[in-house]
N, C-alpha and C. Protein backbone atom coordinates (compact mmCIF):
# COMPACT_ATOMS: atom_id res chain seq x y z
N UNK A 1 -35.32 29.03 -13.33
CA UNK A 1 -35.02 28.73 -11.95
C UNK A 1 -35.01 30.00 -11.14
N UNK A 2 -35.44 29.93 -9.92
CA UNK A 2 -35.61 30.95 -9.19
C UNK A 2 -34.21 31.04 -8.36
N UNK A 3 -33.77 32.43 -8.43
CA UNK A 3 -32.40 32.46 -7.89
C UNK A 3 -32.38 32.15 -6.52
N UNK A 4 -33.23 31.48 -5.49
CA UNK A 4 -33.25 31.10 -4.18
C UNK A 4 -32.90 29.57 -4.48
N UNK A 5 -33.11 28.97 -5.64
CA UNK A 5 -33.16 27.72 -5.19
C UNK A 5 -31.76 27.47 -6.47
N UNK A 6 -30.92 28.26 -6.72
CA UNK A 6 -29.17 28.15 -6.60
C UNK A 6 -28.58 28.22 -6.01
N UNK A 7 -27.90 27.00 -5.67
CA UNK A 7 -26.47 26.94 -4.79
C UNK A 7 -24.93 27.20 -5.02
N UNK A 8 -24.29 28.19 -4.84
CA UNK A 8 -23.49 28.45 -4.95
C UNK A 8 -22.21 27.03 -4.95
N UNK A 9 -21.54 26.92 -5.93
CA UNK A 9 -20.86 25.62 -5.78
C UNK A 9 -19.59 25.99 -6.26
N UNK A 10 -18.39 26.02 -5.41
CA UNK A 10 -16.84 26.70 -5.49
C UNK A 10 -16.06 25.34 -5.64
N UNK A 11 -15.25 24.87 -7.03
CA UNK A 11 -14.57 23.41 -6.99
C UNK A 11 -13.16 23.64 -6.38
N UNK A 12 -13.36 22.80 -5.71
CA UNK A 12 -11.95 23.22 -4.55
C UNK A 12 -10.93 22.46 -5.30
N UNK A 13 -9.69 23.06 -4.97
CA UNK A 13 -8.62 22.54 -5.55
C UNK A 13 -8.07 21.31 -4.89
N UNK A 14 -7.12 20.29 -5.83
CA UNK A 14 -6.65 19.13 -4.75
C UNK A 14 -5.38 19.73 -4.07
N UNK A 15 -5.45 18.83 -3.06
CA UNK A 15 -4.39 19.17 -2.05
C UNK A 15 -3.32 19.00 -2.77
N UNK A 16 -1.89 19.90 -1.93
CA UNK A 16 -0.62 19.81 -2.27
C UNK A 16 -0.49 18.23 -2.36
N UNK A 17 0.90 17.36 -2.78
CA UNK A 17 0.86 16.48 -3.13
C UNK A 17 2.09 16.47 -1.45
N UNK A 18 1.85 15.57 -0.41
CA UNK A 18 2.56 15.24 0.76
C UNK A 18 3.87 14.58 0.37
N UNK A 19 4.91 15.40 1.22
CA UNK A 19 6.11 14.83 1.31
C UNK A 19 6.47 13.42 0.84
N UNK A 20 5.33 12.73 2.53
CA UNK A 20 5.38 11.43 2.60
C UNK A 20 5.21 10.47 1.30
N UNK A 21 4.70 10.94 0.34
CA UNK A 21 4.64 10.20 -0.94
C UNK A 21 5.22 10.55 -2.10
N UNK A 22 6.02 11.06 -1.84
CA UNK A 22 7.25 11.10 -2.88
C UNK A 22 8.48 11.31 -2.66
N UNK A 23 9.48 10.87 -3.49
CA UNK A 23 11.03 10.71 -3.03
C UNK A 23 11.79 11.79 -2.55
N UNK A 24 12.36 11.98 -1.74
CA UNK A 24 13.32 13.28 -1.22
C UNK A 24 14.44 12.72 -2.58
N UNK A 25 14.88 13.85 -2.77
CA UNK A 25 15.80 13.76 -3.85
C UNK A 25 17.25 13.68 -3.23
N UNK A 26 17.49 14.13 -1.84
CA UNK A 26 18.68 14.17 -1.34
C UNK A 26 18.55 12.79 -1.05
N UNK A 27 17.93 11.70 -0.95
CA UNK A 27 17.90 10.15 -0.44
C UNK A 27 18.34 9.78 -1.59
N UNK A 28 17.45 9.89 -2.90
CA UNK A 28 17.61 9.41 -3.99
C UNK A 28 19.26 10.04 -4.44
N UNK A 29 19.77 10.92 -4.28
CA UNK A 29 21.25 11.30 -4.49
C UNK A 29 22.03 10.06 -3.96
N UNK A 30 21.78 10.14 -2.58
CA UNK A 30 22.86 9.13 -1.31
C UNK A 30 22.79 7.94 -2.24
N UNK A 31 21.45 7.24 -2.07
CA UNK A 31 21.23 5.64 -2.76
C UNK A 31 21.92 5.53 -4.11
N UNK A 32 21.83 6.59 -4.58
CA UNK A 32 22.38 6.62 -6.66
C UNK A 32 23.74 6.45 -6.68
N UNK A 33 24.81 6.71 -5.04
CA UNK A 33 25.81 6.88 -4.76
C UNK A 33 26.25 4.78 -4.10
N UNK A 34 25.44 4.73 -3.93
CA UNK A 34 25.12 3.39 -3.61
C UNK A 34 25.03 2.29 -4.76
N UNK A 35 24.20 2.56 -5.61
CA UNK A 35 23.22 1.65 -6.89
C UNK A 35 23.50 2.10 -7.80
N UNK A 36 24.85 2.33 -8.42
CA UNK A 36 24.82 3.26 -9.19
C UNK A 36 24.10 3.46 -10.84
N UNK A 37 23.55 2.27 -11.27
CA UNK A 37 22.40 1.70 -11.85
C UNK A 37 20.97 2.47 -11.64
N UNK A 38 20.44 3.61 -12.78
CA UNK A 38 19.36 4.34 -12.00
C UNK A 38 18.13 3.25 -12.33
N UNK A 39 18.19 2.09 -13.37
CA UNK A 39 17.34 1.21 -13.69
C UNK A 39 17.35 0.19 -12.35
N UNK A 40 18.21 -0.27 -11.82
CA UNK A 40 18.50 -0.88 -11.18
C UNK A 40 18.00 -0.40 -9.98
N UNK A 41 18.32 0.42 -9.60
CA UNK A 41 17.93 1.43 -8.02
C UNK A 41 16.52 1.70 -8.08
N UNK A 42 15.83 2.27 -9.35
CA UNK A 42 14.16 2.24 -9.19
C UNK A 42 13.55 0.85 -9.17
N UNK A 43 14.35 -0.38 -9.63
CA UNK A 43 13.88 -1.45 -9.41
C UNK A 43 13.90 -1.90 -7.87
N UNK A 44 15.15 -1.58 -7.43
CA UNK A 44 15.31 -2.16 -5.45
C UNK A 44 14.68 -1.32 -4.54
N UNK A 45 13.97 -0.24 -5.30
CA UNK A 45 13.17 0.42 -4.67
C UNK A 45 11.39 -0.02 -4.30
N UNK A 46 11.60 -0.43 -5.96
CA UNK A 46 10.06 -0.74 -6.21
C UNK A 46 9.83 -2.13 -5.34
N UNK A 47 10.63 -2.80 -5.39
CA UNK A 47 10.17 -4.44 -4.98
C UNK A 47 10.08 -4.02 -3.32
N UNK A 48 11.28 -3.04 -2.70
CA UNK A 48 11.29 -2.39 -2.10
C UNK A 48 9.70 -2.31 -1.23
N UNK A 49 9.41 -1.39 -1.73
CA UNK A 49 7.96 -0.97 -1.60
C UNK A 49 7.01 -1.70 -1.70
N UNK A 50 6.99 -2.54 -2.31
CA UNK A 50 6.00 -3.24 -2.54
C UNK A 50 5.87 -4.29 -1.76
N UNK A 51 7.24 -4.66 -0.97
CA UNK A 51 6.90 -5.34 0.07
C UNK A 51 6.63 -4.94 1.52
N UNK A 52 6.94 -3.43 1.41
CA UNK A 52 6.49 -2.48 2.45
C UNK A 52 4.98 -2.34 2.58
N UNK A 53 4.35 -2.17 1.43
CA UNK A 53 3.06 -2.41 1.06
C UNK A 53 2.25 -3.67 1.63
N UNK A 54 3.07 -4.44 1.29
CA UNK A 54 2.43 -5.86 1.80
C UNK A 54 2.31 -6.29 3.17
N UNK A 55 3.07 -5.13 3.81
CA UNK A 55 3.09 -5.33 5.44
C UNK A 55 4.57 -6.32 5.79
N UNK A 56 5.57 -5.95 5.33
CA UNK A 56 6.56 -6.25 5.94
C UNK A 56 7.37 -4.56 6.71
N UNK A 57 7.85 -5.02 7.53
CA UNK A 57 8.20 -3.79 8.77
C UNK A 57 9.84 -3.31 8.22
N UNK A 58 9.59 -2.14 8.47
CA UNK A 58 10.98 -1.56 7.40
C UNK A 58 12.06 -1.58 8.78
N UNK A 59 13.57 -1.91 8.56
CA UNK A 59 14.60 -2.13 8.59
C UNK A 59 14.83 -0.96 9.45
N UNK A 60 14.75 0.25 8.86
CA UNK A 60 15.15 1.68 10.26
C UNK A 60 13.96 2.30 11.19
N UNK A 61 14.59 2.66 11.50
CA UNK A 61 13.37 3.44 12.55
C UNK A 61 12.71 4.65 11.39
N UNK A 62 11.42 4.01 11.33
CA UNK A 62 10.66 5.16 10.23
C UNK A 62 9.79 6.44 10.77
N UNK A 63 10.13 7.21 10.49
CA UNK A 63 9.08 8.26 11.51
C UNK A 63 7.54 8.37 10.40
N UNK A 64 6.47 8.73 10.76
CA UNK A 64 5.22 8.72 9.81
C UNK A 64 5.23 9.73 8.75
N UNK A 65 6.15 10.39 8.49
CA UNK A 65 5.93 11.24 7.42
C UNK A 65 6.58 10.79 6.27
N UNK A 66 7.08 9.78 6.89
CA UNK A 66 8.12 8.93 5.70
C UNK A 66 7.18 8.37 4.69
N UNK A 67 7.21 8.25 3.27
CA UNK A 67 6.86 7.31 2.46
C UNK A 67 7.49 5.85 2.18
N UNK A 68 6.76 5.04 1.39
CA UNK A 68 7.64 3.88 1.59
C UNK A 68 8.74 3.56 0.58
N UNK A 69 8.77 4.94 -0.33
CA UNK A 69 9.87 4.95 -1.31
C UNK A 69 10.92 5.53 -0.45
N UNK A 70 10.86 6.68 0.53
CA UNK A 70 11.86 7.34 1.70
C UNK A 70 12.59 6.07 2.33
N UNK A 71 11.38 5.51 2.88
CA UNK A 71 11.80 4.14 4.04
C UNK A 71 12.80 3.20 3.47
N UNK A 72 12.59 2.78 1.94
CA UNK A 72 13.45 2.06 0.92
C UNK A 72 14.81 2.51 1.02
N UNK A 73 15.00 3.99 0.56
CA UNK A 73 16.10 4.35 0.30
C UNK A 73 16.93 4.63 1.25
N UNK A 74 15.97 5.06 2.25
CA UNK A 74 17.25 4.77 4.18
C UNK A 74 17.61 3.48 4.21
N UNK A 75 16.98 2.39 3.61
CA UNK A 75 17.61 1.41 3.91
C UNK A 75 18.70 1.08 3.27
N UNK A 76 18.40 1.64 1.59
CA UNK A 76 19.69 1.26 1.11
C UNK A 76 21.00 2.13 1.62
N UNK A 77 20.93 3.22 1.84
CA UNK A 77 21.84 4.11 2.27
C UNK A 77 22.14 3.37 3.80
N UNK A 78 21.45 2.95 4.41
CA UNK A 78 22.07 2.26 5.87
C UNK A 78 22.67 1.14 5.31
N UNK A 79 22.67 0.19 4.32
CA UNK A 79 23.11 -0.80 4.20
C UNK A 79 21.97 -2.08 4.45
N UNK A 80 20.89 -1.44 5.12
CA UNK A 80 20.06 -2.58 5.61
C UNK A 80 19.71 -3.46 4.41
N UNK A 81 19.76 -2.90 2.75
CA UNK A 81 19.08 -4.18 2.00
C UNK A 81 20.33 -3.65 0.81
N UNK A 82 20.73 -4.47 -0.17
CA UNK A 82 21.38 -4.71 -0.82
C UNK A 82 21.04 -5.90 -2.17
N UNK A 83 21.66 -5.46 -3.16
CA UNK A 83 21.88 -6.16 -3.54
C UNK A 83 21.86 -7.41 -4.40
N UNK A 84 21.23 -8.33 -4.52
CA UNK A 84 22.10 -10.19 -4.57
C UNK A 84 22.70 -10.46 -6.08
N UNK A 85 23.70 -10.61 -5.77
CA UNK A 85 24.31 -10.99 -6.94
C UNK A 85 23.69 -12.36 -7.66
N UNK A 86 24.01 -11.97 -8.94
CA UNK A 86 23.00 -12.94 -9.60
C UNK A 86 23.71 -14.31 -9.96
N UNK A 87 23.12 -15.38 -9.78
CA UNK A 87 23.68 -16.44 -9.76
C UNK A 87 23.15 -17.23 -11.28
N UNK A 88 24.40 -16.99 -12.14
CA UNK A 88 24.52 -17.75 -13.54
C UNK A 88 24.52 -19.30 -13.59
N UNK A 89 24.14 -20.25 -14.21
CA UNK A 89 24.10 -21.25 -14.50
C UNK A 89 23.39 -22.04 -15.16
């Protein structure tokens, strides 16, 4: 090959990994203070999310840098979702 017809090719690195998609740990503290269940709390998170995902509108005022695991856990820390006790029978 003739060195004119090589292209120099530099593999770029991936981007930092954004705030917005992963948990602030000071939220996840507050909520753990809340849920005190860490099985339990990644579960009211996840369903959480996943209905955030689905296009239901989150409970606080979310600013865009928020993720929808962030948005989850303001809610539990506001009180906005909770909970349901399980009904035996």
């Amino acid at each position: 090959m003739d060195a004119d017809n090589i292209i120099p090719f530099k593999a770029s690195t991936p981007p930092p990994r954004s705030s917005a998609t992963s948990m602030k740990s000071d939220l996840v503290e507050k909520a753990s203070e809340i849920v005190q269940d860490p099985l339990v709390l990644v579960n009211l998170v996840s369903k959480r999310v996943a209905q955030l995902n689905q296009g239901r509108a989150p409970l606080i005022d979310a600013v865009p840098s928020m993720g929808f695991a962030d948005i989850a856990l303001r809610e539990i820390i506001e009180g906005k979702i909770k909970l349901a006790e399980s009904v035996e029978g």
